[in-house]
N, C-alpha and C. Protein backbone atom coordinates (compact mmCIF):
# COMPACT_ATOMS: atom_id res chain seq x y z
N UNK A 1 -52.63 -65.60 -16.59
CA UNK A 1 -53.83 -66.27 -16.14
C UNK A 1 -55.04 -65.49 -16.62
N UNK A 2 -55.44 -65.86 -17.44
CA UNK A 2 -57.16 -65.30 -17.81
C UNK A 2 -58.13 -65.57 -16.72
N UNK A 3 -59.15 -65.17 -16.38
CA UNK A 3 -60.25 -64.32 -15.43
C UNK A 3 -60.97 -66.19 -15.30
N UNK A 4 -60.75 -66.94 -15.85
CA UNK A 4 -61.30 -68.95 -15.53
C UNK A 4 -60.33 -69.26 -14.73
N UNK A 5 -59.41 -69.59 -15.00
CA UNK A 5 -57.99 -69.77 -14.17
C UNK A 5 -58.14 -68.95 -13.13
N UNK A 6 -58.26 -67.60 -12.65
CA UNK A 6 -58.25 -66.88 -11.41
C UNK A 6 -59.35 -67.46 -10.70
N UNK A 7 -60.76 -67.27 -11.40
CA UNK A 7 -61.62 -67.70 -10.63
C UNK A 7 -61.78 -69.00 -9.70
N UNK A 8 -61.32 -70.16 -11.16
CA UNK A 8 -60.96 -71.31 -10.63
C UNK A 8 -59.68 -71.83 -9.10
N UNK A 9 -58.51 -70.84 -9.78
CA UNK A 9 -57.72 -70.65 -8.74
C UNK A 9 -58.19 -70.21 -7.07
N UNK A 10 -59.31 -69.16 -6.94
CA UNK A 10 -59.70 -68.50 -5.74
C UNK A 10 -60.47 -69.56 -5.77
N UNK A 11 -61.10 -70.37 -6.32
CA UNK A 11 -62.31 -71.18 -5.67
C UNK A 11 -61.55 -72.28 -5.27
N UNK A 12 -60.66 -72.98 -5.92
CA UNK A 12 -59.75 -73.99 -4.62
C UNK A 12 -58.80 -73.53 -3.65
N UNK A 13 -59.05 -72.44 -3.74
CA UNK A 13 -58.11 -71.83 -2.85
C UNK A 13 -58.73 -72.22 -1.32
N UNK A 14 -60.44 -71.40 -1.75
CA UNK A 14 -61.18 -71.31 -0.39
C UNK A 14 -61.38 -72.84 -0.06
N UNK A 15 -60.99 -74.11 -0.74
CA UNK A 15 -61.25 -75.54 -0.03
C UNK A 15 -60.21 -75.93 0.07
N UNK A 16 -59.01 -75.58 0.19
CA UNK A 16 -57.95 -76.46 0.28
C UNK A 16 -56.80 -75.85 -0.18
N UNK A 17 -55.67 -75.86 1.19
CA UNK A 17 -54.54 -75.01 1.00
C UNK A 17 -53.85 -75.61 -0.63
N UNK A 18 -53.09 -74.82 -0.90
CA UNK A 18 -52.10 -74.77 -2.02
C UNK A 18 -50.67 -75.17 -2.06
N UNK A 19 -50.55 -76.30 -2.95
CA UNK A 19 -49.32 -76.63 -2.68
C UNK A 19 -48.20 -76.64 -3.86
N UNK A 20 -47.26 -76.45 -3.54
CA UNK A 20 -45.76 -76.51 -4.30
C UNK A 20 -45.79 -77.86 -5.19
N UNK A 21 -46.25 -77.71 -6.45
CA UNK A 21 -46.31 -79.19 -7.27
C UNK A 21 -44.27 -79.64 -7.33
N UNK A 22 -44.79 -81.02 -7.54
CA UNK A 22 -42.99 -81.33 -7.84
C UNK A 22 -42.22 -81.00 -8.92
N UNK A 23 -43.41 -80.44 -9.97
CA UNK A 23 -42.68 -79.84 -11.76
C UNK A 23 -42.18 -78.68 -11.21
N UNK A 24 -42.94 -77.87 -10.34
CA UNK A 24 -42.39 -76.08 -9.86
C UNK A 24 -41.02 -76.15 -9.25
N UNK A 25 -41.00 -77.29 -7.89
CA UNK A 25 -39.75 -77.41 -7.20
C UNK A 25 -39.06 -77.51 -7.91
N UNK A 26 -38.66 -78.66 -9.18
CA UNK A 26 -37.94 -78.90 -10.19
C UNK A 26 -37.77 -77.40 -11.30
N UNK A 27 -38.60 -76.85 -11.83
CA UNK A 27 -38.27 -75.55 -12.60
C UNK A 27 -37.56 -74.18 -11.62
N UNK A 28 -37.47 -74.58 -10.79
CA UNK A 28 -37.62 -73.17 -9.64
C UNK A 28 -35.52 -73.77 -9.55
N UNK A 29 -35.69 -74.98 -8.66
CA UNK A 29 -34.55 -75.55 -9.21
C UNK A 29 -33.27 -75.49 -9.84
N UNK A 30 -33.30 -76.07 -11.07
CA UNK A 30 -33.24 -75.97 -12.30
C UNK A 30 -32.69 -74.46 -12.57
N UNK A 31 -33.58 -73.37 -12.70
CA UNK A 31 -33.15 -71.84 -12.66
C UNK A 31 -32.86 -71.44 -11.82
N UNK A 32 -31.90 -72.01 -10.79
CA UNK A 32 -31.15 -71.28 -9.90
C UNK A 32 -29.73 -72.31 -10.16
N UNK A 33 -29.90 -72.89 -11.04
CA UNK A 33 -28.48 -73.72 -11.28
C UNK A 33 -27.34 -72.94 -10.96
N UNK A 34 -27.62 -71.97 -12.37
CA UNK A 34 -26.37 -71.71 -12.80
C UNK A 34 -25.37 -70.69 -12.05
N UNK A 35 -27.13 -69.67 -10.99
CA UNK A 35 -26.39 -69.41 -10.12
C UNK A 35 -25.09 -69.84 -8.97
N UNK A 36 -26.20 -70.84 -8.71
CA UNK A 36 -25.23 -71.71 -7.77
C UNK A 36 -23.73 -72.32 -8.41
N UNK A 37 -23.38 -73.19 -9.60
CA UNK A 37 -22.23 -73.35 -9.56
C UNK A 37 -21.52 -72.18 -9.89
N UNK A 38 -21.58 -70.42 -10.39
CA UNK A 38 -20.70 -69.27 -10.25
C UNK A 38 -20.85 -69.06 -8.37
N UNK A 39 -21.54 -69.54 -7.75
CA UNK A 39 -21.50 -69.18 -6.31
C UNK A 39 -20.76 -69.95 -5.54
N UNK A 40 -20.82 -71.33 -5.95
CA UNK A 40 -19.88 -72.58 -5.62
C UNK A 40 -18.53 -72.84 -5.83
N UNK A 41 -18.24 -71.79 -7.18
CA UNK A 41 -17.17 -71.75 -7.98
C UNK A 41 -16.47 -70.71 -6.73
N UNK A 42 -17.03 -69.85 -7.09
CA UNK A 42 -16.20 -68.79 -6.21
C UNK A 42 -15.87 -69.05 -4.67
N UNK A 43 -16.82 -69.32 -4.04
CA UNK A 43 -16.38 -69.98 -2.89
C UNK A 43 -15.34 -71.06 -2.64
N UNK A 44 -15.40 -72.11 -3.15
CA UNK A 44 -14.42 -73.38 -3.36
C UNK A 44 -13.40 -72.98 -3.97
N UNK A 45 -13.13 -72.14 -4.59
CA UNK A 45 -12.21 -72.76 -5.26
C UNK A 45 -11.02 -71.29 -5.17
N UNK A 46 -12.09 -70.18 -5.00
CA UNK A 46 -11.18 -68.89 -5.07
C UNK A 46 -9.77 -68.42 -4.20
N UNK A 47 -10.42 -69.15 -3.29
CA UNK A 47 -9.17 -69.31 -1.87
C UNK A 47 -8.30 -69.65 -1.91
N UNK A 48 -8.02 -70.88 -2.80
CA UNK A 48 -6.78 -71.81 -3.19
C UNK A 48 -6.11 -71.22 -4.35
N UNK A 49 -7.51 -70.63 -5.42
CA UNK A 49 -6.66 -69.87 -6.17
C UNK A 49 -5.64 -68.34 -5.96
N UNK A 50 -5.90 -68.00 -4.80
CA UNK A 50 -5.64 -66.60 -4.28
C UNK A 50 -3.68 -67.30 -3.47
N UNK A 51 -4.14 -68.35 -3.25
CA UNK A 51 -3.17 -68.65 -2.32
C UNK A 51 -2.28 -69.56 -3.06
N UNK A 52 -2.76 -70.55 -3.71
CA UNK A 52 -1.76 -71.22 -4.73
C UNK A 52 -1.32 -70.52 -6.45
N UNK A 53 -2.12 -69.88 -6.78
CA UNK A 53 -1.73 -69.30 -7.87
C UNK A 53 -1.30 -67.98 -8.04
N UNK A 54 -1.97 -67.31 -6.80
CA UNK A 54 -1.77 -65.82 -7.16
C UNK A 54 -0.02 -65.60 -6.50
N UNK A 55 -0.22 -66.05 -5.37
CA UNK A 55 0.65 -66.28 -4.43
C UNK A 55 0.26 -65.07 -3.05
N UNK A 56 -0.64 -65.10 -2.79
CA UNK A 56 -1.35 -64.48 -1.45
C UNK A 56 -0.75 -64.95 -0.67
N UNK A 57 -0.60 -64.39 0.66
CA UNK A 57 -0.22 -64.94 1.82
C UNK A 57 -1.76 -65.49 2.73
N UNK A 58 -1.91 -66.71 3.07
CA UNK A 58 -3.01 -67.26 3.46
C UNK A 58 -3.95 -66.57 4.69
N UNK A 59 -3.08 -65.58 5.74
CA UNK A 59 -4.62 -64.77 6.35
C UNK A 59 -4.80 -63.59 5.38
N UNK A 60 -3.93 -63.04 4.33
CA UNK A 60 -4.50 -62.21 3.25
C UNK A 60 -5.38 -62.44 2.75
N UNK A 61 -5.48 -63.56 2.24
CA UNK A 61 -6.24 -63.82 1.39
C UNK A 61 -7.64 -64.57 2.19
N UNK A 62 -7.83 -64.84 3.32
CA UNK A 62 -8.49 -65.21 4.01
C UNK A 62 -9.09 -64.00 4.56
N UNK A 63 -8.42 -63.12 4.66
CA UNK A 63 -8.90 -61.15 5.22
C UNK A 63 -10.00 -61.03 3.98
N UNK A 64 -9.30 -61.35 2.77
CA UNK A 64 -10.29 -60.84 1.81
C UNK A 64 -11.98 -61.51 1.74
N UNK A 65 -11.97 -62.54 2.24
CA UNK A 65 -13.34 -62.93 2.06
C UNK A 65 -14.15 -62.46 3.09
N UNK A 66 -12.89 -62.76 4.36
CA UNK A 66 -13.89 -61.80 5.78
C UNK A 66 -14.53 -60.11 5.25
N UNK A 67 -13.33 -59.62 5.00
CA UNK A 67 -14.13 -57.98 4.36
C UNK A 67 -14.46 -57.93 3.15
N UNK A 68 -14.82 -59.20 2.16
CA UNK A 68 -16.02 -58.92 1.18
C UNK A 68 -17.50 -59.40 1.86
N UNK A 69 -17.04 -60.73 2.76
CA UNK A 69 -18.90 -61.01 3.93
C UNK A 69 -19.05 -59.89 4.29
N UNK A 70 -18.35 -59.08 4.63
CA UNK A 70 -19.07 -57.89 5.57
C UNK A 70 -19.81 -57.07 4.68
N UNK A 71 -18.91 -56.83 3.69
CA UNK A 71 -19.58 -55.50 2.78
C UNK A 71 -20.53 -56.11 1.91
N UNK A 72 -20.71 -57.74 1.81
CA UNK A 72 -21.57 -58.19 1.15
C UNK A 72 -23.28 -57.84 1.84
N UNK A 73 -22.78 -57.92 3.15
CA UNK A 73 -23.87 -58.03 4.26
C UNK A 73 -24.74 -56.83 4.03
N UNK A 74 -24.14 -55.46 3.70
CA UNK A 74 -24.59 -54.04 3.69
C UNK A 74 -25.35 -54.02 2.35
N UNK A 75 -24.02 -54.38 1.70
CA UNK A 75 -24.60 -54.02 0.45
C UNK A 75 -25.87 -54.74 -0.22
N UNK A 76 -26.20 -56.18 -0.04
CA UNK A 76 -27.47 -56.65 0.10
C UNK A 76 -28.63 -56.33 0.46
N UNK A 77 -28.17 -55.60 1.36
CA UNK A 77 -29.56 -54.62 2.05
C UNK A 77 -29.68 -53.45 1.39
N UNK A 78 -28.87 -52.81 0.69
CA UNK A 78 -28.56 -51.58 0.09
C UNK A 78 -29.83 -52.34 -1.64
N UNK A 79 -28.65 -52.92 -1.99
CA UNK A 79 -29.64 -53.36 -3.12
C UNK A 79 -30.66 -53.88 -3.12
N UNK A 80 -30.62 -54.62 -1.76
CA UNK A 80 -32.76 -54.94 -2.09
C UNK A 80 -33.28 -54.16 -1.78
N UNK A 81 -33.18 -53.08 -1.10
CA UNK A 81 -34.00 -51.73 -0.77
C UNK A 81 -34.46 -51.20 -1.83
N UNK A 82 -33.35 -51.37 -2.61
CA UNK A 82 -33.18 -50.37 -3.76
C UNK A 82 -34.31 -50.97 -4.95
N UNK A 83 -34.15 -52.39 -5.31
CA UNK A 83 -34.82 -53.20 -5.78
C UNK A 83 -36.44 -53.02 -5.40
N UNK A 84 -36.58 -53.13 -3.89
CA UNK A 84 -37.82 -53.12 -3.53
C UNK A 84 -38.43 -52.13 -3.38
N UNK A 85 -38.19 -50.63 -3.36
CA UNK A 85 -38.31 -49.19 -3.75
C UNK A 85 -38.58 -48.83 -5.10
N UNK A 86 -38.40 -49.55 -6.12
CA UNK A 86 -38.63 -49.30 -7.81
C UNK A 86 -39.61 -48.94 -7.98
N UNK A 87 -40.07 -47.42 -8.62
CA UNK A 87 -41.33 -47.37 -8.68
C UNK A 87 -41.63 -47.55 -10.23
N UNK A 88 -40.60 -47.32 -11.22
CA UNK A 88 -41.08 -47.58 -12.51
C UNK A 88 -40.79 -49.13 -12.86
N UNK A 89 -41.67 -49.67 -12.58
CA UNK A 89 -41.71 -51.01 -12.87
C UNK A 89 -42.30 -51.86 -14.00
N UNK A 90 -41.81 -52.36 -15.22
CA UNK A 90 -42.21 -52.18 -16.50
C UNK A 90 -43.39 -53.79 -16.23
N UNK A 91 -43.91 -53.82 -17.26
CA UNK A 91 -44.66 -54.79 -17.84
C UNK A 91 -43.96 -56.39 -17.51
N UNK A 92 -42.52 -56.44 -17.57
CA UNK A 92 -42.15 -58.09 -17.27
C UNK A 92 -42.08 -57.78 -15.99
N UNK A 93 -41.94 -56.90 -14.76
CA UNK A 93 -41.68 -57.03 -13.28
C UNK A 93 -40.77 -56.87 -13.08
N UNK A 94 -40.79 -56.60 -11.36
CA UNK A 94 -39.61 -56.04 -11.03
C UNK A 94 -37.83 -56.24 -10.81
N UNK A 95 -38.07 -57.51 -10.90
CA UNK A 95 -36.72 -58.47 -10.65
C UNK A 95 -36.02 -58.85 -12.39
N UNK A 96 -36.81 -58.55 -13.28
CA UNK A 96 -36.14 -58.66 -14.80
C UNK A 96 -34.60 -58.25 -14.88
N UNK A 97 -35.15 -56.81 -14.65
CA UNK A 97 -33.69 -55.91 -15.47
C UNK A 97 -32.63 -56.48 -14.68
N UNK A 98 -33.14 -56.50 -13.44
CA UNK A 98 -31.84 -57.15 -12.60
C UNK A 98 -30.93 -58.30 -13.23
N UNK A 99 -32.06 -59.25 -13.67
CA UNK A 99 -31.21 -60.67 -13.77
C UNK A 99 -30.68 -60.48 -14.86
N UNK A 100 -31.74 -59.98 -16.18
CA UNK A 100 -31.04 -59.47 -17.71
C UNK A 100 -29.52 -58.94 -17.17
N UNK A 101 -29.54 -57.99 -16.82
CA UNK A 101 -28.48 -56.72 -16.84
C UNK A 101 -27.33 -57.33 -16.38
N UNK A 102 -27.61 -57.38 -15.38
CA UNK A 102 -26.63 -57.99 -14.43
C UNK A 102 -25.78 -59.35 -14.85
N UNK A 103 -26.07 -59.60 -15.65
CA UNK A 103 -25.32 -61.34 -15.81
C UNK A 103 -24.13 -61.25 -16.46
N UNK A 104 -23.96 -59.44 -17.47
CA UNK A 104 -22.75 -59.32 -18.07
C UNK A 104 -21.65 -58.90 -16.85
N UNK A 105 -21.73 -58.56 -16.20
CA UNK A 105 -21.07 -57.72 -14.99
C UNK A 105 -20.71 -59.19 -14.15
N UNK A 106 -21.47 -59.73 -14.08
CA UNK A 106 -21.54 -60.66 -13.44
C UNK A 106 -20.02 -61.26 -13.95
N UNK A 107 -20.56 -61.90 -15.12
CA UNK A 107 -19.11 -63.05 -16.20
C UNK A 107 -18.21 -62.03 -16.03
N UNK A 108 -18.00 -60.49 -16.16
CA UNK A 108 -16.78 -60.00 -16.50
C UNK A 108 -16.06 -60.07 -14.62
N UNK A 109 -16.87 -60.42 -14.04
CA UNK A 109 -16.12 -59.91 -12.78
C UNK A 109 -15.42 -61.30 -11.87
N UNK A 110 -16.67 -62.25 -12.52
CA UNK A 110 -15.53 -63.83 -12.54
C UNK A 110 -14.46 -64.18 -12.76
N UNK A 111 -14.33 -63.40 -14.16
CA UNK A 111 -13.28 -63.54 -15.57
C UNK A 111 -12.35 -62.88 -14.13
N UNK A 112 -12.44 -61.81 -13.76
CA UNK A 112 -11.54 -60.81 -13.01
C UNK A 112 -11.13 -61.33 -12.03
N UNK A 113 -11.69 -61.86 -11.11
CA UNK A 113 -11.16 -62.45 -9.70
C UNK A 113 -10.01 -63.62 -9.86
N UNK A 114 -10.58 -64.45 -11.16
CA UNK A 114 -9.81 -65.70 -11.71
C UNK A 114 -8.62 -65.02 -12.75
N UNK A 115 -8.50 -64.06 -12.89
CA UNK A 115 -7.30 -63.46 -13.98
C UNK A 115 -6.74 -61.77 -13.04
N UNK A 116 -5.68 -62.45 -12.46
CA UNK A 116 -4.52 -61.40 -11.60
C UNK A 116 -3.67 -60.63 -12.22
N UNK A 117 -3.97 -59.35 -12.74
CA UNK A 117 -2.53 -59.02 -13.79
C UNK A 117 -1.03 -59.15 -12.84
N UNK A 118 -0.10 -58.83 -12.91
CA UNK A 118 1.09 -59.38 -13.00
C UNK A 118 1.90 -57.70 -12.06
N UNK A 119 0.87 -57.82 -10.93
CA UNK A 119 1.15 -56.54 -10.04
C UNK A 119 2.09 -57.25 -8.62
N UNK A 120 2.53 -56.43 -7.85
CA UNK A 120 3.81 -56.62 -6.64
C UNK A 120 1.95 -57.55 -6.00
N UNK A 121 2.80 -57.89 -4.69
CA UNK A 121 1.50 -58.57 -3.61
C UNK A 121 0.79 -58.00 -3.18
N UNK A 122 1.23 -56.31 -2.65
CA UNK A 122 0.33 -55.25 -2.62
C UNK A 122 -0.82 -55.13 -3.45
N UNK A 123 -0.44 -55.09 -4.92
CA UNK A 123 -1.38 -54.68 -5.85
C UNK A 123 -1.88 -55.74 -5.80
N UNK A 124 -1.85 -57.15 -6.19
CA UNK A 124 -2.79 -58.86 -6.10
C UNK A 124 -3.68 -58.71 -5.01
N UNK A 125 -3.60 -57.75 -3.87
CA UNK A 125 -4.21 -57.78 -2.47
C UNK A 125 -5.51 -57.14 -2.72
N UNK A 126 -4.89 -55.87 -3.44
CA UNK A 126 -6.03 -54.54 -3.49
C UNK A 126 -6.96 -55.22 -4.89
N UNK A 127 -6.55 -55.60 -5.77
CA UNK A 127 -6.85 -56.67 -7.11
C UNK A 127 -7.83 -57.60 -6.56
N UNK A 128 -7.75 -58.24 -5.82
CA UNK A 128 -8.40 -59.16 -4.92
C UNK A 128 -9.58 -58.59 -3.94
N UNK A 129 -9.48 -57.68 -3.19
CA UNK A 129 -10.17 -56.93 -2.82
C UNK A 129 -11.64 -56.51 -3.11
N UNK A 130 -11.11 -55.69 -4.34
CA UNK A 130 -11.83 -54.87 -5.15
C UNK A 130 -12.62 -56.03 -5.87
N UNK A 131 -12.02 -56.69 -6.98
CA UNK A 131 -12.75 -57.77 -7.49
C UNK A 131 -13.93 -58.91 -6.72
N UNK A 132 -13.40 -59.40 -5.62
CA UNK A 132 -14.41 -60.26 -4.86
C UNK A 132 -15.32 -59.16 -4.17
N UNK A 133 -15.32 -58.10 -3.41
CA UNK A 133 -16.27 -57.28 -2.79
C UNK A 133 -17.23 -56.49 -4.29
N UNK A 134 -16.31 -56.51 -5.51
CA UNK A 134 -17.66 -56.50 -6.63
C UNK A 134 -18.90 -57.49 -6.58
N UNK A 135 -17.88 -58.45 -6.77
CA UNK A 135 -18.18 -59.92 -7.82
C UNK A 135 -19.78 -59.98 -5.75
N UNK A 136 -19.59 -60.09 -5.02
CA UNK A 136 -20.59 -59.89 -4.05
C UNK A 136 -21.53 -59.20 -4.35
N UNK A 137 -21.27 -57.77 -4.86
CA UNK A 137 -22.23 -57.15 -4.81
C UNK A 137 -23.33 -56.68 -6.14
N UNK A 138 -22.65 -57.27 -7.40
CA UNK A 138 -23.57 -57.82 -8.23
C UNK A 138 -24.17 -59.35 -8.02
N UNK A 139 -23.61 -60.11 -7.66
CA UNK A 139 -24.68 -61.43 -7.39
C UNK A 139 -25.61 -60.84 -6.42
N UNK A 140 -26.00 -59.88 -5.69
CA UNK A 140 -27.12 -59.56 -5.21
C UNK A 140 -27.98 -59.43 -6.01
N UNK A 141 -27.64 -58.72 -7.38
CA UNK A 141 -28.65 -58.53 -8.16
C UNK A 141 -29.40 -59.82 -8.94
N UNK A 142 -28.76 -60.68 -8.85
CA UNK A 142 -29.05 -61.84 -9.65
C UNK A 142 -29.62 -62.84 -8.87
N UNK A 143 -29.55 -62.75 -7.48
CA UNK A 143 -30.43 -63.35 -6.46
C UNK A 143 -31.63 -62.83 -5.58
N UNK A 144 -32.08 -61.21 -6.18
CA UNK A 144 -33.21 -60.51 -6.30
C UNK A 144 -34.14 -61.49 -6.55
N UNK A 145 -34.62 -62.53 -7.11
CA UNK A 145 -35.83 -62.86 -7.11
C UNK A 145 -35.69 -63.80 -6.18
N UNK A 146 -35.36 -64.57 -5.78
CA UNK A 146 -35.54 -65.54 -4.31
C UNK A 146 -36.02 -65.07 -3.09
N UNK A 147 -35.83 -63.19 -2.68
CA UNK A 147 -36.50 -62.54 -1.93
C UNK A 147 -37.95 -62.57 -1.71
N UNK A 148 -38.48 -63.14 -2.68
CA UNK A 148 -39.85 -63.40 -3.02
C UNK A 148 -40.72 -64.87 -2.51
């Protein structure tokens, strides 16, 4: 915004609240797609895969989502702290590196939850575990800007 635009901006500001145009709702939208179907994906569908493909036993695999919510719960707070504490904060802002960075970690840890190597039920448990209480705690990073 150049120094016309601001000015202009503060001067309708002071006559008349500001509102959410329908192009923004739609772009704002729109860039949270893709989040949502890896968030939709995993939710819907991971359960059945844990239990029909992996061959989980169904409160196992139902344990696992209860103790990835929990640690999701912490760790959210852990990372937006962390997020919102940044003091070297470059020129694009603070929520960038997050979404950049994070999106490879992100796909590899999808890839992971949906691909079980070929371990006893023990190991599919701890496999399961480990993978969904990740796959939680990088989508924090990638839902860093909605805090806003």
């Amino acid at each position: 915004m150049d120094a016309t635009e601001t000015h202009a901006a503060t001067q309708k500001n002071d006559q008349a609240p500001r509102t959410v145009t329908l192009r923004n709702k739609i772009a704002y939208a729109v860039g949270d797609m893709g989040n949502n179907f890896l968030f939709d994906m995993g939710q819907l569908y991971l359960l059945n895969y844990f239990t029909d493909q992996v061959g989980l036993p169904s409160a196992a695999a139902g344990t696992v989502f209860l103790v990835a919510k929990i640690w999701d719960a912490f760790a959210d707070m852990g990372v937006g702290t962390w997020i919102d504490n940044r003091t070297n904060i470059s020129k694009r802002g603070k929520f960038r590196p997050f979404l950049l960075w994070a999106a490879i970690p992100l796909a590899m840890l999808l890839i992971a939850n949906f691909t079980t190597p070929n371990f006893s039920v023990t190991g599919k448990l701890i496999w399961a575990y480990v993978a969904t209480c990740c796959l939680g705690l990088v989508t924090v990073s990638q839902t860093c800007h909605l805090a806003r």
